[in-house]
C-alpha atoms as a PDB file:
ATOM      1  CA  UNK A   1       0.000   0.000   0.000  1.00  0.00           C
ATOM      2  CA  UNK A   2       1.667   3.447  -1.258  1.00  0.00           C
ATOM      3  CA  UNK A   3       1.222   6.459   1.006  1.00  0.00           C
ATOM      4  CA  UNK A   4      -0.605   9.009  -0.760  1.00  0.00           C
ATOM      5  CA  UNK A   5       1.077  10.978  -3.811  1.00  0.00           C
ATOM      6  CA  UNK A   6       1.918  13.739  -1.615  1.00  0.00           C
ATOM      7  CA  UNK A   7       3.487  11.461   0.802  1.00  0.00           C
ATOM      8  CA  UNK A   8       3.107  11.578   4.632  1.00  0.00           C
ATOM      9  CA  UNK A   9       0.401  13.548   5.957  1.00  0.00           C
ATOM     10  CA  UNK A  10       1.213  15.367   9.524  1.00  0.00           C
ATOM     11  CA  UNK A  11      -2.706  16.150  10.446  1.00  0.00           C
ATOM     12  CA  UNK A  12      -1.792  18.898  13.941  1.00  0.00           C
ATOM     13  CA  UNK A  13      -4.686  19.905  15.867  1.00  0.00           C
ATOM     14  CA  UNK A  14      -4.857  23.036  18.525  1.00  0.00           C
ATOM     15  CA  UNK A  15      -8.432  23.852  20.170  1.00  0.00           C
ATOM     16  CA  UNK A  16     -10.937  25.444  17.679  1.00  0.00           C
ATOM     17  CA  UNK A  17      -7.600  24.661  14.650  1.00  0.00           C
ATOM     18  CA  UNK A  18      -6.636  21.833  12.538  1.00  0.00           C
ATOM     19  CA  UNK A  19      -4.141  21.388  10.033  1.00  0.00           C
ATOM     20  CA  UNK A  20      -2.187  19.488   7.907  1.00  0.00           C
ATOM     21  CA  UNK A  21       1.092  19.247   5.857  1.00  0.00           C
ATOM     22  CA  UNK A  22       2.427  17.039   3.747  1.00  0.00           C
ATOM     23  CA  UNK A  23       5.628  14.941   3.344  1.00  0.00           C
ATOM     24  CA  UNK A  24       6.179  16.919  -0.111  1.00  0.00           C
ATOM     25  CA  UNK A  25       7.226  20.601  -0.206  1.00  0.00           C
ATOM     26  CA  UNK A  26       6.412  20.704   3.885  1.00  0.00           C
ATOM     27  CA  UNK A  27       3.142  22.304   2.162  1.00  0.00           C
ATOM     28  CA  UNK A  28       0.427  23.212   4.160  1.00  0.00           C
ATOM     29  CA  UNK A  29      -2.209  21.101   2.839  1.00  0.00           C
ATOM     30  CA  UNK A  30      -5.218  22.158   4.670  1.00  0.00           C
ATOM     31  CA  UNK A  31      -6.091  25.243   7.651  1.00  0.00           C
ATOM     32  CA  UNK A  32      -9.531  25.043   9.199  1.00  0.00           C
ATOM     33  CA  UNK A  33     -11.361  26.887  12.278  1.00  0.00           C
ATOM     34  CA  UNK A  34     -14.121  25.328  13.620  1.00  0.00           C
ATOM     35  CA  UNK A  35     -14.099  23.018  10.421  1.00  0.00           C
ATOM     36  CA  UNK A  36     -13.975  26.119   8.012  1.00  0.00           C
ATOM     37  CA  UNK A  37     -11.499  26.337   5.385  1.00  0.00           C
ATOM     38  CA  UNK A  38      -9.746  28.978   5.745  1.00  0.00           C
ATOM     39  CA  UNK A  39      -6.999  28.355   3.399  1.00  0.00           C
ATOM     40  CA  UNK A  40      -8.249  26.757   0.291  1.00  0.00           C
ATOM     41  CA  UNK A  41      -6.722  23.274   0.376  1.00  0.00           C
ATOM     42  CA  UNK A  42      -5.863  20.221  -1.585  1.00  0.00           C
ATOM     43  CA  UNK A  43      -6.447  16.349  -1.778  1.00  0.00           C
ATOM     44  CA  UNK A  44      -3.417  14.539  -0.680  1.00  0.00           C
ATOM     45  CA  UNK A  45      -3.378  12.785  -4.020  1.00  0.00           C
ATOM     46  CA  UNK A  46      -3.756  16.069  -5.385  1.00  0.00           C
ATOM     47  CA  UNK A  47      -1.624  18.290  -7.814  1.00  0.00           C
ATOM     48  CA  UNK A  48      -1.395  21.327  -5.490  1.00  0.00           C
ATOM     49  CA  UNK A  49      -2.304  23.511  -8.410  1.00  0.00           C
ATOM     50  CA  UNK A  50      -1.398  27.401  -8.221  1.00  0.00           C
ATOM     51  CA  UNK A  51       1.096  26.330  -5.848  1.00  0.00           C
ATOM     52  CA  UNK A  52      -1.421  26.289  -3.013  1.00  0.00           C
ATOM     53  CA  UNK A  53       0.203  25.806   0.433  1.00  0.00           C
ATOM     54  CA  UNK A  54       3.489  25.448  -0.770  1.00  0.00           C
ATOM     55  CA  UNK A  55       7.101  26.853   0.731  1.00  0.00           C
ATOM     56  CA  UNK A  56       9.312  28.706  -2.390  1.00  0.00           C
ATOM     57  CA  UNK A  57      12.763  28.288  -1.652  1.00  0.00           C
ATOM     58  CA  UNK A  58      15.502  29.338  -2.219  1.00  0.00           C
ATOM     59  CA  UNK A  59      13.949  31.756  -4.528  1.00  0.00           C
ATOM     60  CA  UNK A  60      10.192  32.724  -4.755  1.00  0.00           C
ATOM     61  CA  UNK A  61       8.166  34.103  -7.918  1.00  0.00           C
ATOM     62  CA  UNK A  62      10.654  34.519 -11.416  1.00  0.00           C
ATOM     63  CA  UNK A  63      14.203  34.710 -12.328  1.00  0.00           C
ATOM     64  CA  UNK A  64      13.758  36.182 -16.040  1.00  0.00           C
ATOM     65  CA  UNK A  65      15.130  33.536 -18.317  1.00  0.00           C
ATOM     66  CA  UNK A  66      16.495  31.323 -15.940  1.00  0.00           C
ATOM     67  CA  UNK A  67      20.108  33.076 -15.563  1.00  0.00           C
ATOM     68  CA  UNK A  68      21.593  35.358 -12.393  1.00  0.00           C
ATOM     69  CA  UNK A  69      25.184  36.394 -11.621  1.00  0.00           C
ATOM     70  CA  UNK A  70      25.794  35.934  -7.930  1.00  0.00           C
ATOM     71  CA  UNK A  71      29.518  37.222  -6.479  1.00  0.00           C
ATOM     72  CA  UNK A  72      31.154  37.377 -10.012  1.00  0.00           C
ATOM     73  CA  UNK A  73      29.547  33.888 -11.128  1.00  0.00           C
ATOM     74  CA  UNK A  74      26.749  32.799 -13.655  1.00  0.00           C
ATOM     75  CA  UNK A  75      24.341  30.378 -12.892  1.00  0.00           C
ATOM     76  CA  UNK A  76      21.789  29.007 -15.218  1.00  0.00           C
ATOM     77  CA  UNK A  77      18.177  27.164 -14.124  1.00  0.00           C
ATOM     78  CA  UNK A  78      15.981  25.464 -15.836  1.00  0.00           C
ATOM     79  CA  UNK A  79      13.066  27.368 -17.409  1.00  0.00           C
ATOM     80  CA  UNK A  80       9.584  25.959 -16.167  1.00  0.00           C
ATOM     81  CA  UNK A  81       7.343  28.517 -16.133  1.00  0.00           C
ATOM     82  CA  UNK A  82       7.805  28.417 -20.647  1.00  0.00           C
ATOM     83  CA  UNK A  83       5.002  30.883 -22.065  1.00  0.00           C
ATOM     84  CA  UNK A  84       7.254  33.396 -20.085  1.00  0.00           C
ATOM     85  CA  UNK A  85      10.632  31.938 -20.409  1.00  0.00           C
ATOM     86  CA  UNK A  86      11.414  32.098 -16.475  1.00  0.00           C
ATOM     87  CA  UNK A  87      12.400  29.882 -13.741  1.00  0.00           C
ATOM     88  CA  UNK A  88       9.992  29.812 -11.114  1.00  0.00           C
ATOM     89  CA  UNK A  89       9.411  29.176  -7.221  1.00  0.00           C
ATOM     90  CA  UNK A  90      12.667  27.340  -6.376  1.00  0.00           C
ATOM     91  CA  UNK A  91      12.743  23.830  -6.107  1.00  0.00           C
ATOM     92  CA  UNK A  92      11.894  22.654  -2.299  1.00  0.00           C
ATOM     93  CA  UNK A  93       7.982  22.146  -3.478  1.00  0.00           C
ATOM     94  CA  UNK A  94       9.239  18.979  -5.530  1.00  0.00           C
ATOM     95  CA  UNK A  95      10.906  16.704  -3.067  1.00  0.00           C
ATOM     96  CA  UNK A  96       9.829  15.136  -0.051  1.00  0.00           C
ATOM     97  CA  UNK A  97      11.202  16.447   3.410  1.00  0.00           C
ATOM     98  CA  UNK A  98      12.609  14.641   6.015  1.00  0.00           C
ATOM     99  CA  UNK A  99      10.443  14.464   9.171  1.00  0.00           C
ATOM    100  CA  UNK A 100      12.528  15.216  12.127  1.00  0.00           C
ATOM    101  CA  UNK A 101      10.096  16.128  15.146  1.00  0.00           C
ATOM    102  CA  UNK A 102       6.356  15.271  15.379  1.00  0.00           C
ATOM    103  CA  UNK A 103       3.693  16.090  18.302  1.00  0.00           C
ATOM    104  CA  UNK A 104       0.085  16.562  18.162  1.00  0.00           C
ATOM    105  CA  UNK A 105       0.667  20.294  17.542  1.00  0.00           C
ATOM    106  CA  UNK A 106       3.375  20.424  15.374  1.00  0.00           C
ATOM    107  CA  UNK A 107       5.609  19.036  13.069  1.00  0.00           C
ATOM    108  CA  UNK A 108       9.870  19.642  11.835  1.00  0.00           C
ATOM    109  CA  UNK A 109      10.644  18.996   8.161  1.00  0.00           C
ATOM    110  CA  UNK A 110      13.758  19.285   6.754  1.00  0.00           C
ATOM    111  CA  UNK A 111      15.135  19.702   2.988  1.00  0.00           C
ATOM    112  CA  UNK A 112      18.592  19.988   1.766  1.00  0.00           C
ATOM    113  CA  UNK A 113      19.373  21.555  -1.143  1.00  0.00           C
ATOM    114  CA  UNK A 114      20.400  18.596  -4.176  1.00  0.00           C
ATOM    115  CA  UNK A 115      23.210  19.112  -6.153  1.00  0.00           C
ATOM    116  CA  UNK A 116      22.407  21.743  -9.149  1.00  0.00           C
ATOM    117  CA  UNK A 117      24.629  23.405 -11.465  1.00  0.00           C
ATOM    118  CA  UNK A 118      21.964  25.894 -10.921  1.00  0.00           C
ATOM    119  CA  UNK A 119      21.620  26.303  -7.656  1.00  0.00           C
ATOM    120  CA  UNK A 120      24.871  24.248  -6.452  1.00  0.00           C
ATOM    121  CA  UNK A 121      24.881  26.282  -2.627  1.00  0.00           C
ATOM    122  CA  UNK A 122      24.337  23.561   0.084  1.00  0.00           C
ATOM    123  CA  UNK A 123      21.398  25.284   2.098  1.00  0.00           C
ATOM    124  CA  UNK A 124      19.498  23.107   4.422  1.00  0.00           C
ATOM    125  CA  UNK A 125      16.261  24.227   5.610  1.00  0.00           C
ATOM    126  CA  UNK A 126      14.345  23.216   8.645  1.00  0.00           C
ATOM    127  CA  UNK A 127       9.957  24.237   8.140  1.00  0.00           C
ATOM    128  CA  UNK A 128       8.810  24.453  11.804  1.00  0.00           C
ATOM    129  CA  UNK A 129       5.006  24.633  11.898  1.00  0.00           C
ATOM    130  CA  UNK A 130       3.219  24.964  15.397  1.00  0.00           C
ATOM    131  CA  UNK A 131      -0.411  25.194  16.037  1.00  0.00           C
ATOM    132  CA  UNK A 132      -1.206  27.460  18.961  1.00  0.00           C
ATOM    133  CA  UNK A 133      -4.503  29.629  19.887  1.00  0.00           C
ATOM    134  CA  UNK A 134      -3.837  31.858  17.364  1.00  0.00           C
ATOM    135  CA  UNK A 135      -3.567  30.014  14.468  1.00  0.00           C
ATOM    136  CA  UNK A 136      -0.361  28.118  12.931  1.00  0.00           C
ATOM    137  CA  UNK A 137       3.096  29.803  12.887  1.00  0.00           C
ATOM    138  CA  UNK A 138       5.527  28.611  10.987  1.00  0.00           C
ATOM    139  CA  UNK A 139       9.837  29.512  11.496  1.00  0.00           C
ATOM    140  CA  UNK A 140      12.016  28.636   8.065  1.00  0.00           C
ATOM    141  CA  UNK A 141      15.148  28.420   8.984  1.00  0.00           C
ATOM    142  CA  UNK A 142      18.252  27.648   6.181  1.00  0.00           C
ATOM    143  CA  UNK A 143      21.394  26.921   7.026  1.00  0.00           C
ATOM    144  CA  UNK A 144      24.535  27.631   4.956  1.00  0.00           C
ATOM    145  CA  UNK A 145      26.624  24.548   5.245  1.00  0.00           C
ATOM    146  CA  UNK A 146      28.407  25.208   2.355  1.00  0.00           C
ATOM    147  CA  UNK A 147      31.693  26.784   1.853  1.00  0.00           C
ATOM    148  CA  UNK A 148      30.767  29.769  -0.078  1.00  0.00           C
ATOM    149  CA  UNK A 149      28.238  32.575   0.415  1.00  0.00           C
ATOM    150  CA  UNK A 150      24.670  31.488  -0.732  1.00  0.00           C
ATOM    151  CA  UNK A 151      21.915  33.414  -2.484  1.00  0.00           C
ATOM    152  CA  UNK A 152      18.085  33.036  -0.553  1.00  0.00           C
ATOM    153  CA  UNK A 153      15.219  34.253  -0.885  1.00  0.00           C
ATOM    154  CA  UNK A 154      11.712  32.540   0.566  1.00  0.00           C
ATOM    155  CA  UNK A 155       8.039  32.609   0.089  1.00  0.00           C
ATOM    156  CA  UNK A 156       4.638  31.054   1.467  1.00  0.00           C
ATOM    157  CA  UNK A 157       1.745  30.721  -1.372  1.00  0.00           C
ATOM    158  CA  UNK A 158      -1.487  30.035   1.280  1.00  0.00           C
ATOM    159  CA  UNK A 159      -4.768  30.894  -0.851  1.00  0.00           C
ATOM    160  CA  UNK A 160      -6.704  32.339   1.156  1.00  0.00           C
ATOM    161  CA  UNK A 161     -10.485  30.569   1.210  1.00  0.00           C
ATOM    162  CA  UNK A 162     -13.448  33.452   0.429  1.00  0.00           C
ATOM    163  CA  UNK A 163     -15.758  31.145   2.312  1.00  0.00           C
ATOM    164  CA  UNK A 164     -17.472  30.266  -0.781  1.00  0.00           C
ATOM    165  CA  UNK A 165     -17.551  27.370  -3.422  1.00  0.00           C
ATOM    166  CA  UNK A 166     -18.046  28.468  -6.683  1.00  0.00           C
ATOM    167  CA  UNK A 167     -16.651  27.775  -9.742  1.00  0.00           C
ATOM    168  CA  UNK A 168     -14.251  29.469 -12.448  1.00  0.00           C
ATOM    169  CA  UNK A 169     -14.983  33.115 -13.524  1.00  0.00           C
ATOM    170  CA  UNK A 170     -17.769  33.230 -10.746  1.00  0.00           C
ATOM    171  CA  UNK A 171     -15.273  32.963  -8.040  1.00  0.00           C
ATOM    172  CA  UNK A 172     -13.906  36.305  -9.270  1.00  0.00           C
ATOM    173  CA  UNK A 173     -17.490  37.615  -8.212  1.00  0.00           C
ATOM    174  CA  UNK A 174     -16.770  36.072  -4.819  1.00  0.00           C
ATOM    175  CA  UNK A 175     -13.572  37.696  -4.065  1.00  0.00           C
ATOM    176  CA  UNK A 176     -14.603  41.029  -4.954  1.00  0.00           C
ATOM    177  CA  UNK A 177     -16.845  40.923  -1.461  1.00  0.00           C
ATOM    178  CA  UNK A 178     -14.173  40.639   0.333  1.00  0.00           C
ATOM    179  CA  UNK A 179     -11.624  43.102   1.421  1.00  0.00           C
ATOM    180  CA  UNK A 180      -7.834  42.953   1.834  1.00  0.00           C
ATOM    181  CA  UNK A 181      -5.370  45.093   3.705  1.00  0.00           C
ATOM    182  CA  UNK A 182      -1.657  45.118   3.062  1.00  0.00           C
ATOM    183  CA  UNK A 183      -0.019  47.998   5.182  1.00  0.00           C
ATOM    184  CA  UNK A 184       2.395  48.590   1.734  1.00  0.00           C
ATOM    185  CA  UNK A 185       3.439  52.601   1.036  1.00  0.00           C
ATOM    186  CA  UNK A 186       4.490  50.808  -3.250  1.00  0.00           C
ATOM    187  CA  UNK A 187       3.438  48.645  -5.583  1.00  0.00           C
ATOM    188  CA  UNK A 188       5.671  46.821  -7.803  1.00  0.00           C
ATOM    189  CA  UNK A 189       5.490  47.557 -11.501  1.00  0.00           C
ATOM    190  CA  UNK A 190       5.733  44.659 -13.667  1.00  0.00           C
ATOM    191  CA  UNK A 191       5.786  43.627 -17.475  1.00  0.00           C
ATOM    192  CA  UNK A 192       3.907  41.004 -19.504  1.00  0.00           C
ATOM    193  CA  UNK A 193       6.429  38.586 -18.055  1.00  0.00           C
ATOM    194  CA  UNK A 194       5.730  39.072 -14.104  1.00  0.00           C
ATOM    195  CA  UNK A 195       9.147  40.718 -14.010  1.00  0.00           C
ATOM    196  CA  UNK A 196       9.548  44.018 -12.294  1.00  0.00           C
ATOM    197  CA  UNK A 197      10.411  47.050 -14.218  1.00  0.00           C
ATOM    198  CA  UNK A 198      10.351  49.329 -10.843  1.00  0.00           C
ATOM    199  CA  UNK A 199       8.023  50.704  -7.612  1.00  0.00           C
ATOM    200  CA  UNK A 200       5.521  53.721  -7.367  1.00  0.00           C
ATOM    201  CA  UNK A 201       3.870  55.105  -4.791  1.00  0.00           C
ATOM    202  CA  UNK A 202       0.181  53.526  -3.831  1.00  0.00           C
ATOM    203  CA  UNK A 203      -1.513  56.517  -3.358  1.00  0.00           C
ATOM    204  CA  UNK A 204      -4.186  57.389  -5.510  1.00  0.00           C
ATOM    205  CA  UNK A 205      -4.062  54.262  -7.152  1.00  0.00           C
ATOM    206  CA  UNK A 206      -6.357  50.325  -7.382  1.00  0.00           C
ATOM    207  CA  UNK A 207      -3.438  49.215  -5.502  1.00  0.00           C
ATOM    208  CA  UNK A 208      -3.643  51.510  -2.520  1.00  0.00           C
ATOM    209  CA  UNK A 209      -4.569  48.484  -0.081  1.00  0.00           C
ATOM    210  CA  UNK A 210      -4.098  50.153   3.329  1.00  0.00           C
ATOM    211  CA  UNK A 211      -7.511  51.570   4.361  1.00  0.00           C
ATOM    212  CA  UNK A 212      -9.009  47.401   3.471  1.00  0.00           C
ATOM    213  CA  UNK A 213     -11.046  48.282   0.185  1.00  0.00           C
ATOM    214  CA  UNK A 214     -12.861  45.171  -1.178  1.00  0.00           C
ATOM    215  CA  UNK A 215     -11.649  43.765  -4.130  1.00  0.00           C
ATOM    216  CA  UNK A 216     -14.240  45.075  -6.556  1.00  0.00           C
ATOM    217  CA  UNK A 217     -12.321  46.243  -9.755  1.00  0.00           C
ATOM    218  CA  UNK A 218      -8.891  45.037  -8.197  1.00  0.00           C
ATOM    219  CA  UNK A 219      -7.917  42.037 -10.188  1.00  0.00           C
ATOM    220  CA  UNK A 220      -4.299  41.363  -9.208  1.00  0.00           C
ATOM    221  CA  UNK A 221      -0.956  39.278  -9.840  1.00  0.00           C
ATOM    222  CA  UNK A 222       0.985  42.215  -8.032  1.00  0.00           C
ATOM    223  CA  UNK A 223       3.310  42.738  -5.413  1.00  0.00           C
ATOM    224  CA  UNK A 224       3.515  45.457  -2.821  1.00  0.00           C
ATOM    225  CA  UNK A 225       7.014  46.622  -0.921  1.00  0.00           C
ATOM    226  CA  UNK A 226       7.636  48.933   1.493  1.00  0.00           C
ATOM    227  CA  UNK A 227       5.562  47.269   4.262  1.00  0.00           C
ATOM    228  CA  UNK A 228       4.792  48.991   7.486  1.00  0.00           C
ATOM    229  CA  UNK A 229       6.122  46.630  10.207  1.00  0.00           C
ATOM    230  CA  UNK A 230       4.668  46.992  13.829  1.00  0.00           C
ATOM    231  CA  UNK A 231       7.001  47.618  16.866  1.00  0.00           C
ATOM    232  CA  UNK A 232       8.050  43.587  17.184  1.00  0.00           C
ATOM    233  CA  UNK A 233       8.663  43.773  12.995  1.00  0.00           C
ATOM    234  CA  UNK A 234       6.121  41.867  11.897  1.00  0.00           C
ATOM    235  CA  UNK A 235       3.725  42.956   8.796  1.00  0.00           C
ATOM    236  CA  UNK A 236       0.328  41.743   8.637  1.00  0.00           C
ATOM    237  CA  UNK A 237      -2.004  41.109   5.891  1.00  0.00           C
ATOM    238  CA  UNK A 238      -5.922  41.336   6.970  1.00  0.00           C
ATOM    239  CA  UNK A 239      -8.619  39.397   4.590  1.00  0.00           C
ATOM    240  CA  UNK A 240     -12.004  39.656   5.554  1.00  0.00           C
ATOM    241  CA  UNK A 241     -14.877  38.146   4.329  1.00  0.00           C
ATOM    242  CA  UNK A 242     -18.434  38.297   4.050  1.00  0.00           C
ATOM    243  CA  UNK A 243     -19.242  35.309   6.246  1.00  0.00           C
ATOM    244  CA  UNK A 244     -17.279  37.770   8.855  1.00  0.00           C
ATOM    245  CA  UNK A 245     -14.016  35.479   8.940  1.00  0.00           C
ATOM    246  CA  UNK A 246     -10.848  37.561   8.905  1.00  0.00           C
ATOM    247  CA  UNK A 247      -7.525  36.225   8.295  1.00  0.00           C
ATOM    248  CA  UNK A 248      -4.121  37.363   9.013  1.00  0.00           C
ATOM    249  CA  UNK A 249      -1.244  36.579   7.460  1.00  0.00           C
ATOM    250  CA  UNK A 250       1.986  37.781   9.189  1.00  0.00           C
ATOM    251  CA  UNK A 251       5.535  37.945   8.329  1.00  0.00           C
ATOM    252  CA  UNK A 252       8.786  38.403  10.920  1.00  0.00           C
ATOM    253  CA  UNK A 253      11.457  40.816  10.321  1.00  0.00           C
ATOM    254  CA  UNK A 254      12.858  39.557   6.800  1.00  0.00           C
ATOM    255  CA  UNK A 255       9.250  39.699   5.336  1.00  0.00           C
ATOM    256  CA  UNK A 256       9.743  42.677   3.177  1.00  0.00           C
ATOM    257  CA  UNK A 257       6.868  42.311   0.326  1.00  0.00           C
ATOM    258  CA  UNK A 258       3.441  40.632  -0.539  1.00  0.00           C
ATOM    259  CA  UNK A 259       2.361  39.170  -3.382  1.00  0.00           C
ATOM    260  CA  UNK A 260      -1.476  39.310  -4.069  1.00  0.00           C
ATOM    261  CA  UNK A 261      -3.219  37.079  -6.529  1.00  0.00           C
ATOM    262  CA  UNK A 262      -6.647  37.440  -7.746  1.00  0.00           C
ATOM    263  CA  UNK A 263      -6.757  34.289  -9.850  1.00  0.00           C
ATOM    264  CA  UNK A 264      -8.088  36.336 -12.691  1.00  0.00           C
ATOM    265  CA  UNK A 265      -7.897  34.465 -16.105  1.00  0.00           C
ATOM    266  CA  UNK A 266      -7.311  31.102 -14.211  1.00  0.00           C
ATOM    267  CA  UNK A 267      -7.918  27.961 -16.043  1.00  0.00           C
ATOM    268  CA  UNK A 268     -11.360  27.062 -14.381  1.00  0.00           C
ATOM    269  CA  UNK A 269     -10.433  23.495 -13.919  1.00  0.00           C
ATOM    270  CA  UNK A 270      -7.629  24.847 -11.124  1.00  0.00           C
ATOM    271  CA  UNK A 271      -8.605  28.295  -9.979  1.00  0.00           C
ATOM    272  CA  UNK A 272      -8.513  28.454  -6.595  1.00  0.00           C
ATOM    273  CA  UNK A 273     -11.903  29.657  -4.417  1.00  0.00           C
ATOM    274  CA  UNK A 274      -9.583  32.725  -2.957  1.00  0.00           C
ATOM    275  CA  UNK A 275      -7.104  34.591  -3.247  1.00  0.00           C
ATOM    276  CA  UNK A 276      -3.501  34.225  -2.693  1.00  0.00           C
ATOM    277  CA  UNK A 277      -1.653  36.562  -0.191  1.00  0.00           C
ATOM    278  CA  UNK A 278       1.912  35.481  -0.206  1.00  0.00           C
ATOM    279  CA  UNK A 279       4.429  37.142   2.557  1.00  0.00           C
ATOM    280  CA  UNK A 280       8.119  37.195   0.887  1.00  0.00           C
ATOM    281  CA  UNK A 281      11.547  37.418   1.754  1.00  0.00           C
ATOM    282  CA  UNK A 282      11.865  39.497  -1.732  1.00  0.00           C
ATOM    283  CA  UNK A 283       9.967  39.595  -4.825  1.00  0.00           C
ATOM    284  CA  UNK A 284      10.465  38.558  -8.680  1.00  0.00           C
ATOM    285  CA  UNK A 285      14.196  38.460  -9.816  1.00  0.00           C
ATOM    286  CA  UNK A 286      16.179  39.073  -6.518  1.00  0.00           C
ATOM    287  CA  UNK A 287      18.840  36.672  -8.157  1.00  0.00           C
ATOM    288  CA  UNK A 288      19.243  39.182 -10.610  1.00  0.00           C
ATOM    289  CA  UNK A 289      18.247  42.599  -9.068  1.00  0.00           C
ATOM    290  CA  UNK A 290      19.831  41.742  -5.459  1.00  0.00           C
ATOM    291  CA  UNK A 291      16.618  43.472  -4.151  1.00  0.00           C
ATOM    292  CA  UNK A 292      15.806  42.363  -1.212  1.00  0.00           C
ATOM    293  CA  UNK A 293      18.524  39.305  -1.544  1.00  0.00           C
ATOM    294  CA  UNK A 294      19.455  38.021   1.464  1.00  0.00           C
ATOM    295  CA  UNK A 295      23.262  36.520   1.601  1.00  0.00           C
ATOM    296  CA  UNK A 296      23.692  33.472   4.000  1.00  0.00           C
ATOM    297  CA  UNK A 297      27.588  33.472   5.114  1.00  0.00           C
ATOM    298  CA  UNK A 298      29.031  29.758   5.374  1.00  0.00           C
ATOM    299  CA  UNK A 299      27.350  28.136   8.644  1.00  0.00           C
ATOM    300  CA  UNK A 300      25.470  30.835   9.228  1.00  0.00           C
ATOM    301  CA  UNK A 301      21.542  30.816   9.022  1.00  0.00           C
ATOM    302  CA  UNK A 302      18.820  32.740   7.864  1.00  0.00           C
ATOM    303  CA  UNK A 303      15.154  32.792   9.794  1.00  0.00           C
ATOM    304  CA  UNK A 304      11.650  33.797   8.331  1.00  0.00           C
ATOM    305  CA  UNK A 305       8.558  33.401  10.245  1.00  0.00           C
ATOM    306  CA  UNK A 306       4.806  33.505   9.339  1.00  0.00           C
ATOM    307  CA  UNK A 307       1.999  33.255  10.839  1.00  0.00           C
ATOM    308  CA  UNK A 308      -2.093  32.646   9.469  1.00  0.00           C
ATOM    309  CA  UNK A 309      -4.791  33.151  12.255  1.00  0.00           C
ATOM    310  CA  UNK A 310      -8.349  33.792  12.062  1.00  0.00           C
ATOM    311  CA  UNK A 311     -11.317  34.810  13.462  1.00  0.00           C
ATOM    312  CA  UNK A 312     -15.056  34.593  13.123  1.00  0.00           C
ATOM    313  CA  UNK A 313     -17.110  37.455  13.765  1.00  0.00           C
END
């Protein structure tokens, strides 16, 4: 008997919380409170289509056309994202991690880099996930064990559920009643490839997220920088729905964007009921802008944490 195509599931339960990740990617398969989804999740034998739950490491979003230059070196990826001709979301979705701790809360996975001409920096990374009374935190933590400096850069791709369970271009209907806060001062500007071409100022503009507008009208694959972080240097993310669930997404210290997808245009066979608010470490084409690019020194490491809670009002 085979274990199911995403391998192991770790189901972690917490009061009014349950979740679940799986042996592949350390994705977060499934959030619920009180039995309501409020992530939109997958079946463990599942494709997790639009990358739903899923860690992107060590780079999130696009490199344009695979290639970066990192300390006087050129590194080519494969492309997989083709009608763009980019590399996309890193490569730790793909394998299976190795369980290392388990309780009924929580669960340690770990993933070590493979050998890529690539990517050939030997970055281990240990996904911490911990259900608590406020929802599930999570603490990614990648160690440089490598001789050289390594390029990182990490993401978290939850969909967010809307509460509702329609289907294809009525689920854009859906997500326009709800209403999303990202305390951002820019928006990134992109081209027809999802790469950036710069930042502008919110203000006066769709993307102007901070005073929680619904999404009427806002149909998004954008990111935001310049995020207001609180006095502990965390960012938040607030989605609210009409069913009077909000959910926060938070991000620690090294959280420095969000990326916001609408789903708009989605093949209806995989869109998502939600949207996707994605806290990141940086945004498209760090390995070639060094925006936001963090540099792990040999046997040093790197921590992100995130956090999803909710409410029901």
């Amino acid at each position: 008997m085979f274990p199911p195509r995403t391998g192991q599931q770790y189901h972690l339960v917490f009061g009014r919380y349950a979740a679940t990740v799986t042996e592949q990617g350390a994705a977060l398969r499934s959030l619920t409170l009180d039995g309501k989804n409020v992530i939109v999740p997958f079946d463990e034998d599942d494709i997790p289509n639009c990358c739903r739950g899923q860690l992107l490491i060590p780079f999130p979003n696009r490199i344009e056309d695979g290639e970066y230059e990192f300390e006087g070196t050129k590194y080519v990826l494969p492309i997989d994202e083709h009608e763009r001709h980019n590399a996309i979301h890193g490569y730790g979705h793909r394998a299976y991690w190795t369980r290392l701790a388990r309780t009924d809360n929580s669960v340690s996975l770990q993933w070590r880099a493979p050998a890529l001409e690539g990517y050939p920096f030997d970055v281990i990374v240990t996904a911490d996930y911990r259900l608590d009374e406020h929802g599930i935190a999570l603490t990614l933590s990648a160690l440089n064990n490598g001789s050289t400096d390594a390029p990182w850069a990490a993401a978290m791709h939850p969909w967010l559920a809307n509460g509702q369970h329609s289907t294809g271009d009525a689920i854009e209907h859906d997500n326009a009643a709800c209403r999303l806060r990202v305390p951002a001062d820019t928006h990134v500007i992109a081209d027809d490839r999802l790469l950036p071409l710069g930042t502008e100022p919110v203000d006066g503009t769709i993307y102007d997220l901070r005073d929680d507008p619904t999404l009427e009208g806002r149909p998004f694959d954008d990111a935001w920088t310049g995020l207001r972080h609180d006095a502990d240097g965390n960012a938040s993310a607030v989605f609210t729905r009409p069913d009077g669930m909000v959910i926060t997404v938070t991000g620690g210290p090294t959280i420095t964007s969000f990326q916001v997808c609408t789903g708009t245009g989605f093949p209806e066979a995989i869109r998502p009921q939600g949207v996707a608010v994605e806290p990141q470490t940086a945004y498209a084409n760090a390995f070639r802008s060094g925006k936001d690019l963090i540099v792990i020194k040999p046997g040093e490491t790197s921590v992100t944490s995130i956090r999803i809670s909710a409410e029901q009002r």
